[in-house]
C-alpha atoms as a PDB file:
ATOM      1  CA  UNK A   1      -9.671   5.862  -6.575  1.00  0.00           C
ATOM      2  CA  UNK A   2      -9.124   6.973 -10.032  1.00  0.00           C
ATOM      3  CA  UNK A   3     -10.855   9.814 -11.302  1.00  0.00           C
ATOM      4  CA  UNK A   4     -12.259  11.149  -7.801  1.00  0.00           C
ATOM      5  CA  UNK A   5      -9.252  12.087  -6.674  1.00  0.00           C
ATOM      6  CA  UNK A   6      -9.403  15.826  -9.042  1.00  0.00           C
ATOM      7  CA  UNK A   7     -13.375  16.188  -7.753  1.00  0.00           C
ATOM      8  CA  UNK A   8     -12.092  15.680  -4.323  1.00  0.00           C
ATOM      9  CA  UNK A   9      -9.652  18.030  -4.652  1.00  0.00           C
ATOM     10  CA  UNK A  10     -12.226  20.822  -4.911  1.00  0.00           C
ATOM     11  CA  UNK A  11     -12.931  20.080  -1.505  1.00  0.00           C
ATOM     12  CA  UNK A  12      -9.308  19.723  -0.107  1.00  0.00           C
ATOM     13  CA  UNK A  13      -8.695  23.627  -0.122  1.00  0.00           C
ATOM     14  CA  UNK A  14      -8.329  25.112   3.209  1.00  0.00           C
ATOM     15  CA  UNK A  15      -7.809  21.761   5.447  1.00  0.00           C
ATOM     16  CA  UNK A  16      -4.182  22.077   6.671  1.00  0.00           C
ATOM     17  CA  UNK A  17      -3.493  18.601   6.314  1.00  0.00           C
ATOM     18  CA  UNK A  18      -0.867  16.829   4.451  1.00  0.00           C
ATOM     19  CA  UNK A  19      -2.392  16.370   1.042  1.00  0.00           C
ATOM     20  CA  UNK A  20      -3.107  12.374   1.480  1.00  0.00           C
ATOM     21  CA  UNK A  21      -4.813  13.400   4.897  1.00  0.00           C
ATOM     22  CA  UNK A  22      -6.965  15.549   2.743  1.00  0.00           C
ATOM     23  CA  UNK A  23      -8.081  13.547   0.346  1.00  0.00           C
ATOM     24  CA  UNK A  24      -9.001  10.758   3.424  1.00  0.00           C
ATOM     25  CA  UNK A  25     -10.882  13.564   5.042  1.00  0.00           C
ATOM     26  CA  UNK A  26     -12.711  14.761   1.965  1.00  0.00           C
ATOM     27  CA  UNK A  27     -13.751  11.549   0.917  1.00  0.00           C
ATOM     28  CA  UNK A  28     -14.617  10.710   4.185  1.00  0.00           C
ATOM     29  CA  UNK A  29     -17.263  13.755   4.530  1.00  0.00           C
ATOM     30  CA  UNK A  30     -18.503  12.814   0.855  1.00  0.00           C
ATOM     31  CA  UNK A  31     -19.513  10.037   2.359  1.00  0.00           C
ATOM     32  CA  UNK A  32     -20.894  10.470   5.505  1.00  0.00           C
ATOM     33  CA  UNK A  33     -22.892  13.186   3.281  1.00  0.00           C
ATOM     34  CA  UNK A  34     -24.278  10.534   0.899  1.00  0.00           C
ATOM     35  CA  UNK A  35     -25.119   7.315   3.357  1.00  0.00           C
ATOM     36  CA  UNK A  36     -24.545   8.962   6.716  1.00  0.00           C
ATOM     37  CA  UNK A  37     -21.081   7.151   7.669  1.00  0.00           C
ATOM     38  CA  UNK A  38     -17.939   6.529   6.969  1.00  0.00           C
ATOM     39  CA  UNK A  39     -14.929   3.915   8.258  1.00  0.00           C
ATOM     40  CA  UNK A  40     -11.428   5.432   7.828  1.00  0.00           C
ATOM     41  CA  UNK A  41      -8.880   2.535   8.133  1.00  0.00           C
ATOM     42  CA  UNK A  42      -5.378   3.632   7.256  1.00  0.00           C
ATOM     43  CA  UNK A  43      -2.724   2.075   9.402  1.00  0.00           C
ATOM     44  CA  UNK A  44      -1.009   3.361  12.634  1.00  0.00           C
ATOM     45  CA  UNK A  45       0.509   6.826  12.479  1.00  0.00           C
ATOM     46  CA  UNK A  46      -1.126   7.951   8.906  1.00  0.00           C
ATOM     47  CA  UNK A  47      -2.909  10.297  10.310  1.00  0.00           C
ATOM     48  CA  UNK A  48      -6.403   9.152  11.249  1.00  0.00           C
ATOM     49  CA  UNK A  49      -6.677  11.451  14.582  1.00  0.00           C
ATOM     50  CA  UNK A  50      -6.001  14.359  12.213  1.00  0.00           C
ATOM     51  CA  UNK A  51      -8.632  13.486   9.704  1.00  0.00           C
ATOM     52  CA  UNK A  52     -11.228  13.189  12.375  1.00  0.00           C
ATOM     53  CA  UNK A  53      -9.878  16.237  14.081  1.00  0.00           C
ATOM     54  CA  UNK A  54     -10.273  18.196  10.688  1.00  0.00           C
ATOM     55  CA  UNK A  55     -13.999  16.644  10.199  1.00  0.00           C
ATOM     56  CA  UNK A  56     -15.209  17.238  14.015  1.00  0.00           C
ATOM     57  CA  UNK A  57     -14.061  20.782  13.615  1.00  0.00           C
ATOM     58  CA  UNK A  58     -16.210  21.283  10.409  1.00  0.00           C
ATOM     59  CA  UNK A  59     -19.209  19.945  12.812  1.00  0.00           C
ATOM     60  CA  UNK A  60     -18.331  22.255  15.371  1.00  0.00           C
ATOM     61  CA  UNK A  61     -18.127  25.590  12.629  1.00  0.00           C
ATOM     62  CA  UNK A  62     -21.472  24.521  11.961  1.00  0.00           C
ATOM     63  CA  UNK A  63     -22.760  24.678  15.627  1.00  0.00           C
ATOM     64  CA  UNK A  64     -23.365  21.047  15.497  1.00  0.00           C
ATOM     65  CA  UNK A  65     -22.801  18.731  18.596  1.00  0.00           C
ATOM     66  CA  UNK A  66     -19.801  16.035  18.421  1.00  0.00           C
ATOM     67  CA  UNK A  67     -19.466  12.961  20.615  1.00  0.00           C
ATOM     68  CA  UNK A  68     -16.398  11.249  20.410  1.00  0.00           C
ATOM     69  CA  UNK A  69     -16.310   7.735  21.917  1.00  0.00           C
ATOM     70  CA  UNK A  70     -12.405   6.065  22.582  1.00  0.00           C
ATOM     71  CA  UNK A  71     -11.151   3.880  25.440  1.00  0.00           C
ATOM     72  CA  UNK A  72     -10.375   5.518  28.238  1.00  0.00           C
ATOM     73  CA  UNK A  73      -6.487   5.500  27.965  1.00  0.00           C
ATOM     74  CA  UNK A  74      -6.822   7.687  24.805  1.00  0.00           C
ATOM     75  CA  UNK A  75      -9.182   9.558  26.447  1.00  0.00           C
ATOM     76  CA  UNK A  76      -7.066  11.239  29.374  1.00  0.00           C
ATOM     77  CA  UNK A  77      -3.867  10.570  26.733  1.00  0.00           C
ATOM     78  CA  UNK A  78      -4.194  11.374  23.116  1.00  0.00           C
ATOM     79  CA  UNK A  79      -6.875  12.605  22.706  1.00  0.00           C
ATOM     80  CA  UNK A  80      -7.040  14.784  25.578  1.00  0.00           C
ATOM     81  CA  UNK A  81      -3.633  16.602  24.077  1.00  0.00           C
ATOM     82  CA  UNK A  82      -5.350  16.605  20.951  1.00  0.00           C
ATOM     83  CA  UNK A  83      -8.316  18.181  21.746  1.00  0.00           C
ATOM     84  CA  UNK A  84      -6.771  20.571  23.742  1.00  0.00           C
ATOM     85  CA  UNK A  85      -4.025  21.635  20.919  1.00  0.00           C
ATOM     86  CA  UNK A  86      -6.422  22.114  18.361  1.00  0.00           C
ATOM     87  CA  UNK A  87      -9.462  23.605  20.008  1.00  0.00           C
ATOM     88  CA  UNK A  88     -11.648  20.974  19.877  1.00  0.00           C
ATOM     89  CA  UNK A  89     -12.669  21.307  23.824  1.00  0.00           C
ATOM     90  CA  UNK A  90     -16.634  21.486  22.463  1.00  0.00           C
ATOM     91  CA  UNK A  91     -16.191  17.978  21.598  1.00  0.00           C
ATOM     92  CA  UNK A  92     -17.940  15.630  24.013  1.00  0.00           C
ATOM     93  CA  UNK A  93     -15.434  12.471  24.810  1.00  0.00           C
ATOM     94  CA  UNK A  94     -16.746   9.519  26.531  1.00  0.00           C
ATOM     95  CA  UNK A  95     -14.951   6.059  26.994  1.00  0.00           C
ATOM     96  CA  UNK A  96     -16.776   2.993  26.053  1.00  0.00           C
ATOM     97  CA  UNK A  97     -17.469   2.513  29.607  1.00  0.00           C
ATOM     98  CA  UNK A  98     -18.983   5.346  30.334  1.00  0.00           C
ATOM     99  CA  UNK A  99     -20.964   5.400  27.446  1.00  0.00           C
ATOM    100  CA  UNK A 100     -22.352   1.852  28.567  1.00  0.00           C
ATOM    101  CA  UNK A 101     -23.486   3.272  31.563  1.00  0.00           C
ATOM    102  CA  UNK A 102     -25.252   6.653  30.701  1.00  0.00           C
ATOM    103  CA  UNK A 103     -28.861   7.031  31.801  1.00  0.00           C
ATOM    104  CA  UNK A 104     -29.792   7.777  28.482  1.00  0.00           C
ATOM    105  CA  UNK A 105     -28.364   4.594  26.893  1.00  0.00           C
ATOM    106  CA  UNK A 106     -30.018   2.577  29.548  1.00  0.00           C
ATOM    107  CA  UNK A 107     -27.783  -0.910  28.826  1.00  0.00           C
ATOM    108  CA  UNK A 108     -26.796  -1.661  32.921  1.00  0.00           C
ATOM    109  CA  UNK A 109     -28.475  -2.763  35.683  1.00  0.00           C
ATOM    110  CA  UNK A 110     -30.327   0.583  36.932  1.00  0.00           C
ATOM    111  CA  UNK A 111     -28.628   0.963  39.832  1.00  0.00           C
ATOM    112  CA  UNK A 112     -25.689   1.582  37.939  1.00  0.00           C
ATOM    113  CA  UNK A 113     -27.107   4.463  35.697  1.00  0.00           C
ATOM    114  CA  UNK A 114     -25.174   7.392  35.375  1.00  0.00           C
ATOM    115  CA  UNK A 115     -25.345  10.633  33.893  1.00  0.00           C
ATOM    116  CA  UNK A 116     -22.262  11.146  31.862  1.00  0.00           C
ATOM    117  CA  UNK A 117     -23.766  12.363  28.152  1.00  0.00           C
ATOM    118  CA  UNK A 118     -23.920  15.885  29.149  1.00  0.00           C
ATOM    119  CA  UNK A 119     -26.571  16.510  26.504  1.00  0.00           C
ATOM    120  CA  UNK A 120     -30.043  14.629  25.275  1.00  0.00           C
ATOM    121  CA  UNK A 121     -29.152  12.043  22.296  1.00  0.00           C
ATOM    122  CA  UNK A 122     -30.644  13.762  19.881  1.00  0.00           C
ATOM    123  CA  UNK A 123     -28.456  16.534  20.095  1.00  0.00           C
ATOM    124  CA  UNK A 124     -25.651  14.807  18.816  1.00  0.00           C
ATOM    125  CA  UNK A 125     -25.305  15.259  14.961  1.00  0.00           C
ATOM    126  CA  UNK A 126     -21.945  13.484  14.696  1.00  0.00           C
ATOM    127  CA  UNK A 127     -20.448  10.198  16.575  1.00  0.00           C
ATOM    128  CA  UNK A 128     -16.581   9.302  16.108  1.00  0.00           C
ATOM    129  CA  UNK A 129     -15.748   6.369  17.318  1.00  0.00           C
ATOM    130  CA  UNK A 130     -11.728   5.337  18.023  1.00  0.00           C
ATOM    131  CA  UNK A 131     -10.133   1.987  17.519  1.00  0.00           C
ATOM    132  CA  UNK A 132     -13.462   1.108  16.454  1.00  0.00           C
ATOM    133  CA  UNK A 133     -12.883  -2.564  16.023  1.00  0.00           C
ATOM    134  CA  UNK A 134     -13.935  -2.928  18.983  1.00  0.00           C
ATOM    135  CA  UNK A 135     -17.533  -2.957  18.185  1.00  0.00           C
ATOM    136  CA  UNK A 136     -17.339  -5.242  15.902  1.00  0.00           C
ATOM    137  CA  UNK A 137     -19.407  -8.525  17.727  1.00  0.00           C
ATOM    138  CA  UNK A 138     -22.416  -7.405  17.082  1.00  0.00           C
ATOM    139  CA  UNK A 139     -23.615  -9.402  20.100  1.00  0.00           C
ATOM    140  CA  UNK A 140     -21.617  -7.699  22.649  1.00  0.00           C
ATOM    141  CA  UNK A 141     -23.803  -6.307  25.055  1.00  0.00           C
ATOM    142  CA  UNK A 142     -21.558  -3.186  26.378  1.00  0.00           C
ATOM    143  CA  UNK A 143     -20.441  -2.774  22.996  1.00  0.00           C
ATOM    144  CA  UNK A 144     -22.130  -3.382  19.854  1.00  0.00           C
ATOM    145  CA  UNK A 145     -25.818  -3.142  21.556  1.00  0.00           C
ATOM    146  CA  UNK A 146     -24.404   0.404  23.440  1.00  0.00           C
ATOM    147  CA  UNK A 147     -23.693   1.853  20.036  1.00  0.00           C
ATOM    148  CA  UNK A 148     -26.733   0.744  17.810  1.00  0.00           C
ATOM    149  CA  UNK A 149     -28.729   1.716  21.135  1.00  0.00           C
ATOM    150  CA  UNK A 150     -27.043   5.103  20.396  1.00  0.00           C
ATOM    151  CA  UNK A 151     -27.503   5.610  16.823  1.00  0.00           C
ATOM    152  CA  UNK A 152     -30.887   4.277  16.896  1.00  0.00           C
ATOM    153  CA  UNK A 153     -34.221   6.788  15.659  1.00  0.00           C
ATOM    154  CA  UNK A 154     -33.617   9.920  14.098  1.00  0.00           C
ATOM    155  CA  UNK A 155     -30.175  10.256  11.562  1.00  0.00           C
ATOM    156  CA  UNK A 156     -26.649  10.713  13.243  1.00  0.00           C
ATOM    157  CA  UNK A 157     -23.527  10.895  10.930  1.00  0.00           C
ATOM    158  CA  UNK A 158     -20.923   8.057  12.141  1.00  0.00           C
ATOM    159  CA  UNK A 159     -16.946   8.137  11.788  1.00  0.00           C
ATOM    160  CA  UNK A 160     -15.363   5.140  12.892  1.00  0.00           C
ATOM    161  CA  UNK A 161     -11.365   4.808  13.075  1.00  0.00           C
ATOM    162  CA  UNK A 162      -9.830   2.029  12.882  1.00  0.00           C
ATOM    163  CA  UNK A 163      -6.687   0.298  11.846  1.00  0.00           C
ATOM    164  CA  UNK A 164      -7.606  -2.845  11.663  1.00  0.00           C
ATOM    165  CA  UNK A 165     -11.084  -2.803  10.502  1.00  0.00           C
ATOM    166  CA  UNK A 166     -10.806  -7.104   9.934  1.00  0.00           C
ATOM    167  CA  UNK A 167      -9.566  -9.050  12.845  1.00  0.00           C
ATOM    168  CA  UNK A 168     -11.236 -11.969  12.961  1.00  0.00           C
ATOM    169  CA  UNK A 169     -12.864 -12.403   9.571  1.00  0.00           C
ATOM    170  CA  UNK A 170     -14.446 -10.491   6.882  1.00  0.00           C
ATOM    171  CA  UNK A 171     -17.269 -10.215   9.218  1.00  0.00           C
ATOM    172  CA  UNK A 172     -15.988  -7.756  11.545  1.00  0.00           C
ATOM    173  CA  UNK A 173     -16.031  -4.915   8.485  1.00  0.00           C
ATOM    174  CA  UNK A 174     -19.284  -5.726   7.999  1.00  0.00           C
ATOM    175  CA  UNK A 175     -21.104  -5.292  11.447  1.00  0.00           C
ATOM    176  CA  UNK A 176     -18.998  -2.019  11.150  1.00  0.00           C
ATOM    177  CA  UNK A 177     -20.282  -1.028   8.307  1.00  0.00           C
ATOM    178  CA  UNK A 178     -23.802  -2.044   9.636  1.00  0.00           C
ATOM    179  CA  UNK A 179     -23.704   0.998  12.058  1.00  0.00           C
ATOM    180  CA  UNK A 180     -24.607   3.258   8.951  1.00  0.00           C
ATOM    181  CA  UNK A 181     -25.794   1.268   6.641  1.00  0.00           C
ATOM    182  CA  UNK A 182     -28.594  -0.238   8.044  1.00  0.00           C
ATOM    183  CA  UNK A 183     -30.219  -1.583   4.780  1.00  0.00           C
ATOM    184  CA  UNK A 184     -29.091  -4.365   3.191  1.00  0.00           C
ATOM    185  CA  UNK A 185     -30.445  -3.163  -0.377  1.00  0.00           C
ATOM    186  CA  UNK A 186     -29.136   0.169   0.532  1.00  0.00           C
ATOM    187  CA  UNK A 187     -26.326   0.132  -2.910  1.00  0.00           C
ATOM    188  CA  UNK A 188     -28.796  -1.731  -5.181  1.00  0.00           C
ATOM    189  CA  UNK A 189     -28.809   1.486  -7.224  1.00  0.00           C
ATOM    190  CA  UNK A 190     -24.908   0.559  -7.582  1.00  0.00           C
ATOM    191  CA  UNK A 191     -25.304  -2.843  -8.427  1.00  0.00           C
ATOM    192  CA  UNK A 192     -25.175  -4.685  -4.934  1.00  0.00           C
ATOM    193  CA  UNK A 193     -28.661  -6.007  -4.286  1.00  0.00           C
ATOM    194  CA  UNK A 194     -27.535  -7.582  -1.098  1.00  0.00           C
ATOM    195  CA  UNK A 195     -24.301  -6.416   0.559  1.00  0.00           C
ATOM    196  CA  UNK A 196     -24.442  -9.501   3.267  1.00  0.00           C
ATOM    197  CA  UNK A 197     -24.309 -11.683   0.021  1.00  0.00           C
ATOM    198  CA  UNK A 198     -21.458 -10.122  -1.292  1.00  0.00           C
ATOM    199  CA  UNK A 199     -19.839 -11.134   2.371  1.00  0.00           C
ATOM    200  CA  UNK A 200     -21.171 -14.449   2.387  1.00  0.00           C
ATOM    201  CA  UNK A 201     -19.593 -14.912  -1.320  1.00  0.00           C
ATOM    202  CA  UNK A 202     -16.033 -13.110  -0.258  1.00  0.00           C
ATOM    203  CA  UNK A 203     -16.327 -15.553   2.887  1.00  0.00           C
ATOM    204  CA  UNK A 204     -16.286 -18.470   1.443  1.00  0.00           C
ATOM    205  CA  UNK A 205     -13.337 -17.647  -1.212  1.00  0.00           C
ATOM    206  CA  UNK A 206      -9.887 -18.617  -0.417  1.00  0.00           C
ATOM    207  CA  UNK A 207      -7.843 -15.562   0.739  1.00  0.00           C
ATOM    208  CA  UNK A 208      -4.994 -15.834  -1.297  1.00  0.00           C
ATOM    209  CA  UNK A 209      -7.542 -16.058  -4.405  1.00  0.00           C
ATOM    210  CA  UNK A 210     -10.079 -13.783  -3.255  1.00  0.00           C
ATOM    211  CA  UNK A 211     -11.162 -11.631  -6.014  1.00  0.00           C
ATOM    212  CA  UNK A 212     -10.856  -7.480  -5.349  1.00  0.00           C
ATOM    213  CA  UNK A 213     -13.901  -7.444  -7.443  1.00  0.00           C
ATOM    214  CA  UNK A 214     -16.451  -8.776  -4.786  1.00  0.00           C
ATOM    215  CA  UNK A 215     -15.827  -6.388  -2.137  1.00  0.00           C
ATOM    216  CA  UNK A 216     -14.367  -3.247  -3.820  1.00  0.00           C
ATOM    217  CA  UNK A 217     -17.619  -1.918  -5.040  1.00  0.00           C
ATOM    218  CA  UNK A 218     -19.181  -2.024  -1.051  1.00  0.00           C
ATOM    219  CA  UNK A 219     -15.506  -0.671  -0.132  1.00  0.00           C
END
């Protein structure tokens, strides 16, 4: 990233991370502070947990409500640990289930409404979502339709994690990405005028001589 890296090391001091975790977790909270969202995507065991652990407690200095959406194993498992070694107990954690289900959300048959957001949705100032790939058909009903359900109205800063942020195709970063940035247009003022046509462009390239050039300026 170039020249960023000294401006986002004014922001790095007093996050006691390693200093590549800090640099994810500052540019991650640029970010989120310019378009409302951000996707971080290292690989397994670089820290990610950490990095949202340092951002949710930022949220939580500022009295602001966090909701924190994982399956259910990491749930009762790693993030339970987590949240409990670090004193991040404030933070709501739902699985993806129980999301699907709340009252509030109103996605299942109604005799299967629960109440399991503890708080009305527009409390929530920031949603973290885990292994976040798992959102990405936009046409899954107890998924992708749950989460834009969510997000949907008034502005609510999104951190999805995920280590494999393409599965299937290209395709599955963008529907992520669609979760914040809801306007196609939205980076014409950087030179994008349509973002899907910079997907439909990268999609139709070979792999092996896809050009970093079509997608790094979205990325």
């Amino acid at each position: 990233y170039g020249g960023e890296i000294e401006e986002l090391a004014k922001k790095d001091e007093g996050l006691p991370l390693t200093s590549f975790q800090k640099h994810g977790a500052a540019r991650a909270l640029r970010l989120i502070e310019e378009i409302g969202g951000a996707i971080v995507a290292d690989e397994v065991g670089l820290g990610k947990t950490f990095i949202a652990g340092e951002i949710m407690d930022l949220y939580l200095k500022r009295r602001q409500r966090c909701l924190l959406i994982c399956p259910a194993q990491l749930r009762d498992t790693t993030w339970a640990k987590f949240r409990s070694a670090h004193f991040l107990g404030d933070v709501e954690c739902l699985s993806y289930e129980e999301l699907a289900i709340d009252r509030q959300i109103a996605m299942a048959e109604p005799e299967q409404f629960q109440d399991k957001l503890q708080r009305p949705l527009k409390e929530y100032q920031l949603v973290v979502v885990d292994e976040a790939h798992n959102y990405r058909n936009p046409d899954a009903p107890t998924r992708a339709a749950v989460l834009r359900k969510l997000l949907w109205g008034q502005r609510r800063d999104v951190l999805l994690l995920t280590a494999t942020p393409v599965n299937n195709s290209l395709w599955d970063l963008y529907h992520l990405l669609r979760f914040f940035v809801r306007q196609d247009a939205f980076l014409a003022d950087r030179g994008i005028l349509s973002i899907k046509e910079r997907f439909d462009r990268a999609a139709r390239e070979d792999p092996a001589a896809l050009s970093p050039d079509v997608l790094y300026p979205i990325i």
